[in-house]
Protein backbone atom coordinates (compact mmCIF):
# COMPACT_ATOMS: atom_id res chain seq x y z
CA UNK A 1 54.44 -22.02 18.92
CA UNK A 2 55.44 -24.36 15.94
CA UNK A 3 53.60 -24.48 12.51
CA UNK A 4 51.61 -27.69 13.42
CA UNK A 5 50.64 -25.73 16.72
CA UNK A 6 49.54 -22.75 15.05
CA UNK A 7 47.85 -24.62 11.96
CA UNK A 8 45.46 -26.32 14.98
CA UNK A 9 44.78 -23.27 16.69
CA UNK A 10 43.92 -21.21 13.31
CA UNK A 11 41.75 -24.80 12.12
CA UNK A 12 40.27 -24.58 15.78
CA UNK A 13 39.02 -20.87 16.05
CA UNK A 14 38.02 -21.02 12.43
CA UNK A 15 35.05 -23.88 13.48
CA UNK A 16 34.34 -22.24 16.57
CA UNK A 17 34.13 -18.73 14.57
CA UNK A 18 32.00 -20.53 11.58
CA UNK A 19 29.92 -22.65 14.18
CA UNK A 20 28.74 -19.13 16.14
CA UNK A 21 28.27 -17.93 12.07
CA UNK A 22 25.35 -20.70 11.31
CA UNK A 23 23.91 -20.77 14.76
CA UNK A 24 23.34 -17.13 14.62
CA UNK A 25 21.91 -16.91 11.07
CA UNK A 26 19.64 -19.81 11.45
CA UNK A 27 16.05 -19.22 11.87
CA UNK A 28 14.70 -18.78 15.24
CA UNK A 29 12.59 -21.97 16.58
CA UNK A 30 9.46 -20.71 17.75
CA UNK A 31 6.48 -22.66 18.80
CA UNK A 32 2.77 -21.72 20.52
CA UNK A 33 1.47 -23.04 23.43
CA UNK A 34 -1.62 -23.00 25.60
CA UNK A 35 -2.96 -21.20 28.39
CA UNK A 36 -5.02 -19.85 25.11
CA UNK A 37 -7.50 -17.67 25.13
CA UNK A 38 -9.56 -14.94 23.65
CA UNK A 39 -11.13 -11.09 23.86
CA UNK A 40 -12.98 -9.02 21.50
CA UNK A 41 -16.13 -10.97 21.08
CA UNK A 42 -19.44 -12.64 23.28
CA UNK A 43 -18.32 -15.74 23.37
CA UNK A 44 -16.40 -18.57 22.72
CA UNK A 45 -15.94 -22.35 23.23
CA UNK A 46 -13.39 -25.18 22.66
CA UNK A 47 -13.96 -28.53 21.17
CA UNK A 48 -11.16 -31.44 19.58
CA UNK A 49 -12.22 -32.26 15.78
CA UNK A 50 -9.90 -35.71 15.15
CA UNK A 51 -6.25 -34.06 15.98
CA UNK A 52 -7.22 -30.40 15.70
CA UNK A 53 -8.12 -28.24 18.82
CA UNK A 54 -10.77 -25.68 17.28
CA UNK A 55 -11.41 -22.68 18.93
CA UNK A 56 -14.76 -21.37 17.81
CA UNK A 57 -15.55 -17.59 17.91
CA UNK A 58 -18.34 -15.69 17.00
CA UNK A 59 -18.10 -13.24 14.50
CA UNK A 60 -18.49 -9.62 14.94
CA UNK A 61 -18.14 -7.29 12.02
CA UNK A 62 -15.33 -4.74 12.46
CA UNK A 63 -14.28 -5.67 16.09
CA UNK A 64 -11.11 -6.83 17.13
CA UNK A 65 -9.94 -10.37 18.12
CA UNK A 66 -7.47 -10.02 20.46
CA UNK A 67 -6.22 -14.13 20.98
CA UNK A 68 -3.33 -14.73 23.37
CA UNK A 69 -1.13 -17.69 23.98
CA UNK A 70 2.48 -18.74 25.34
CA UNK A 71 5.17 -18.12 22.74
CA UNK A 72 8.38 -20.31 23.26
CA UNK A 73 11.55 -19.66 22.37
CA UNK A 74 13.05 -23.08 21.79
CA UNK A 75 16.61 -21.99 20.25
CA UNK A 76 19.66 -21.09 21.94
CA UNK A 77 20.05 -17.80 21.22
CA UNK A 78 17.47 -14.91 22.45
CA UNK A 79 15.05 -13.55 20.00
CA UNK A 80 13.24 -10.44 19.58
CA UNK A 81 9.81 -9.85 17.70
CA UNK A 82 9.56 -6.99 15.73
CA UNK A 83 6.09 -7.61 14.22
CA UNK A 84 3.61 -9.81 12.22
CA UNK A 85 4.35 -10.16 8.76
CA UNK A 86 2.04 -10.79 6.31
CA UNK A 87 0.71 -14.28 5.43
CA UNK A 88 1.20 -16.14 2.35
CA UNK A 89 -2.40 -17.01 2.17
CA UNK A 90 -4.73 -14.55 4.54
CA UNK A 91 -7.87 -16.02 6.20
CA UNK A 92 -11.06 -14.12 4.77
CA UNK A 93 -12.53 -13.00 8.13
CA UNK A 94 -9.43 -11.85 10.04
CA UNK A 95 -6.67 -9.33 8.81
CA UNK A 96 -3.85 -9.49 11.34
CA UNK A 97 -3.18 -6.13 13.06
CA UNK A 98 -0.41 -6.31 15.59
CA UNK A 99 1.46 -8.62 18.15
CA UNK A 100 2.00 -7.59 21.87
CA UNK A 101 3.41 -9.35 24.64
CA UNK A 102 1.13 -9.45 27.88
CA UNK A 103 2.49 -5.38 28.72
CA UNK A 104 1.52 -4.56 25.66
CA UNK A 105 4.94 -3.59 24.12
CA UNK A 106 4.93 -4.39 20.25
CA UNK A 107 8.65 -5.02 20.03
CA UNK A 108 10.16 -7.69 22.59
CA UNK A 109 12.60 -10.24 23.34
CA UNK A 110 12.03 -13.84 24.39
CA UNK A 111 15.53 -15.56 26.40
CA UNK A 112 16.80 -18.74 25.04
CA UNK A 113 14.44 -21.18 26.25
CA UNK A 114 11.59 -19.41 27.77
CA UNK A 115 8.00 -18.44 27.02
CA UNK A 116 6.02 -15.13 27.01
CA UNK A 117 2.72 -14.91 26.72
CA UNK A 118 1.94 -12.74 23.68
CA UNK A 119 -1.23 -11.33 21.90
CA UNK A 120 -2.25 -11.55 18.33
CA UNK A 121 -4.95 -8.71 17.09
CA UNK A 122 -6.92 -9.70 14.45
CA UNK A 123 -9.84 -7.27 12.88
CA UNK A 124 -12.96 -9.30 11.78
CA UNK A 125 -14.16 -8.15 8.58
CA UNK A 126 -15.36 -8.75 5.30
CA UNK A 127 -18.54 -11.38 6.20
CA UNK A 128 -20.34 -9.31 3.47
CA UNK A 129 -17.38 -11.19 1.08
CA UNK A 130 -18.84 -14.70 2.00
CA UNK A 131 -22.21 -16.56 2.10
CA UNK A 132 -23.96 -17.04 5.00
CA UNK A 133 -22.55 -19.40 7.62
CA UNK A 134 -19.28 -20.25 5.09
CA UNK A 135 -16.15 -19.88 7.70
CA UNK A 136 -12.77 -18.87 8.04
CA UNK A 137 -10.06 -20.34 10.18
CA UNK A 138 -6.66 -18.71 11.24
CA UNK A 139 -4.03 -21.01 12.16
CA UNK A 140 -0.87 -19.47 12.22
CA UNK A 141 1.05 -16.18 12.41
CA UNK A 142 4.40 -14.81 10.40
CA UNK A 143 6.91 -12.86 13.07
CA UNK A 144 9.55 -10.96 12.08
CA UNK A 145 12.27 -11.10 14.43
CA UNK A 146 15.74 -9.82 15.03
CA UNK A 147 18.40 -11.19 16.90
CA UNK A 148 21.64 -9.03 17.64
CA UNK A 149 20.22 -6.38 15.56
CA UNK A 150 21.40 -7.79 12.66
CA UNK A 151 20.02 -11.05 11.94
CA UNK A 152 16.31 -10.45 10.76
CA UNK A 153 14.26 -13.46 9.62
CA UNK A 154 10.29 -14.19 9.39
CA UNK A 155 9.10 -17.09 11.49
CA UNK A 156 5.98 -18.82 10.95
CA UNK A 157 4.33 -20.01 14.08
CA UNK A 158 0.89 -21.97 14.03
CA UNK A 159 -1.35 -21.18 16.76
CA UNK A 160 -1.69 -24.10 19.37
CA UNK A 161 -5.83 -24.01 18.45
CA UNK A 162 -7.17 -22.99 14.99
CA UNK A 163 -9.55 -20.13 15.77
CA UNK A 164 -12.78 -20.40 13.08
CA UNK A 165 -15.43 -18.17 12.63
CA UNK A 166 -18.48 -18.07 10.61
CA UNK A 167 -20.04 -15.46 8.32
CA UNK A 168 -22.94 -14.11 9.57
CA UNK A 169 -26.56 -13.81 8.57
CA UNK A 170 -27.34 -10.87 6.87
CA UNK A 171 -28.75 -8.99 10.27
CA UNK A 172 -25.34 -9.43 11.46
CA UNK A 173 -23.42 -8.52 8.57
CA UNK A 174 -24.18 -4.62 8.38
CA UNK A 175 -22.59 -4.38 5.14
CA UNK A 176 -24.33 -7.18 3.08
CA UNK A 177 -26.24 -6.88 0.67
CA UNK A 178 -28.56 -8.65 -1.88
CA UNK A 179 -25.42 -9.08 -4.48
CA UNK A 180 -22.27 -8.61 -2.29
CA UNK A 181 -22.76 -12.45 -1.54
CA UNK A 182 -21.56 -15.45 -3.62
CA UNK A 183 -25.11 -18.09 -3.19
CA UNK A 184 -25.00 -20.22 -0.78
């Protein structure tokens, strides 16, 4: 092969090489989607506020809030979750404890292109923190993922609905008590 030959071929594998480079060290794209819904407390309902879809729960103290919903992986390269990592700014009512895919494994991958359906835990707690019927939304969740083993990066995903509670009255808030409470 002559110099010009071998000049294209180097200039040729070199974008090909540094193309594969910033595709696989790019963030995943992840997004949520419905079916939606949710475990771990009496009841629930479902109502549009303007653009928002609002999923409203009711609270109960130091139970766990299991909400599930379709996780899509919309790159081109397969992803694996790892685990939830912590938010910048935590709701008050919810502390995230753990993400599962519909088996129940805490570690799994999603194909290029695909959904799973996948479970976010979420402990209720703290209404003794809060006055009475103030409320606390969560609307998104950080992922750490892993593709190849190598490439680790935190993904934040908002949750197709933003699930609210309320604080509790006082008889449902086993924890409150006469000062624990800003007014309100």
């Amino acid at each position: 092969m002559d110099r010009p030959g071998v000049v294209a071929l180097v200039a040729v594998l070199l974008v090909v090489v540094g193309g594969g480079i910033a595709i696989g060290s790019s963030t995943p794209s992840l997004s949520a989607h419905g079916p939606t819904s949710v475990s771990g407390t009496e009841e629930t309902s479902v109502f549009r506020l303007g653009d928002r879809t609002v999923r409203q729960i009711i609270y109960a103290d130091r139970e766990t809030l299991v909400y599930s919903f379709a996780l899509a992986n919309d790159g081109r390269l397969p992803v694996t979750i790892t685990e939830i990592a912590p938010l910048e700014r935590s709701p008050r009512l919810f502390r995230y404890t753990g993400v599962t895919d519909a088996s129940g494994a805490s570690e799994f991958s999603i194909p290029a292109g695909e959904r799973r359906q996948v479970r976010v835990s979420m402990l209720m707690h703290s209404c003794e923190t809060l006055s009475s019927r103030a409320g606390s939304f969560a609307t998104e969740v950080n992922l750490k993922t892993s593709r190849a083993g190598v490439l680790d990066r935190v993904v934040t995903v908002e949750f197709p609905e933003q699930v609210h509670t309320g604080s509790p009255r006082e008889a449902f808030c086993p924890r409150a008590t006469a000062s624990s409470r800003p007014p309100g």
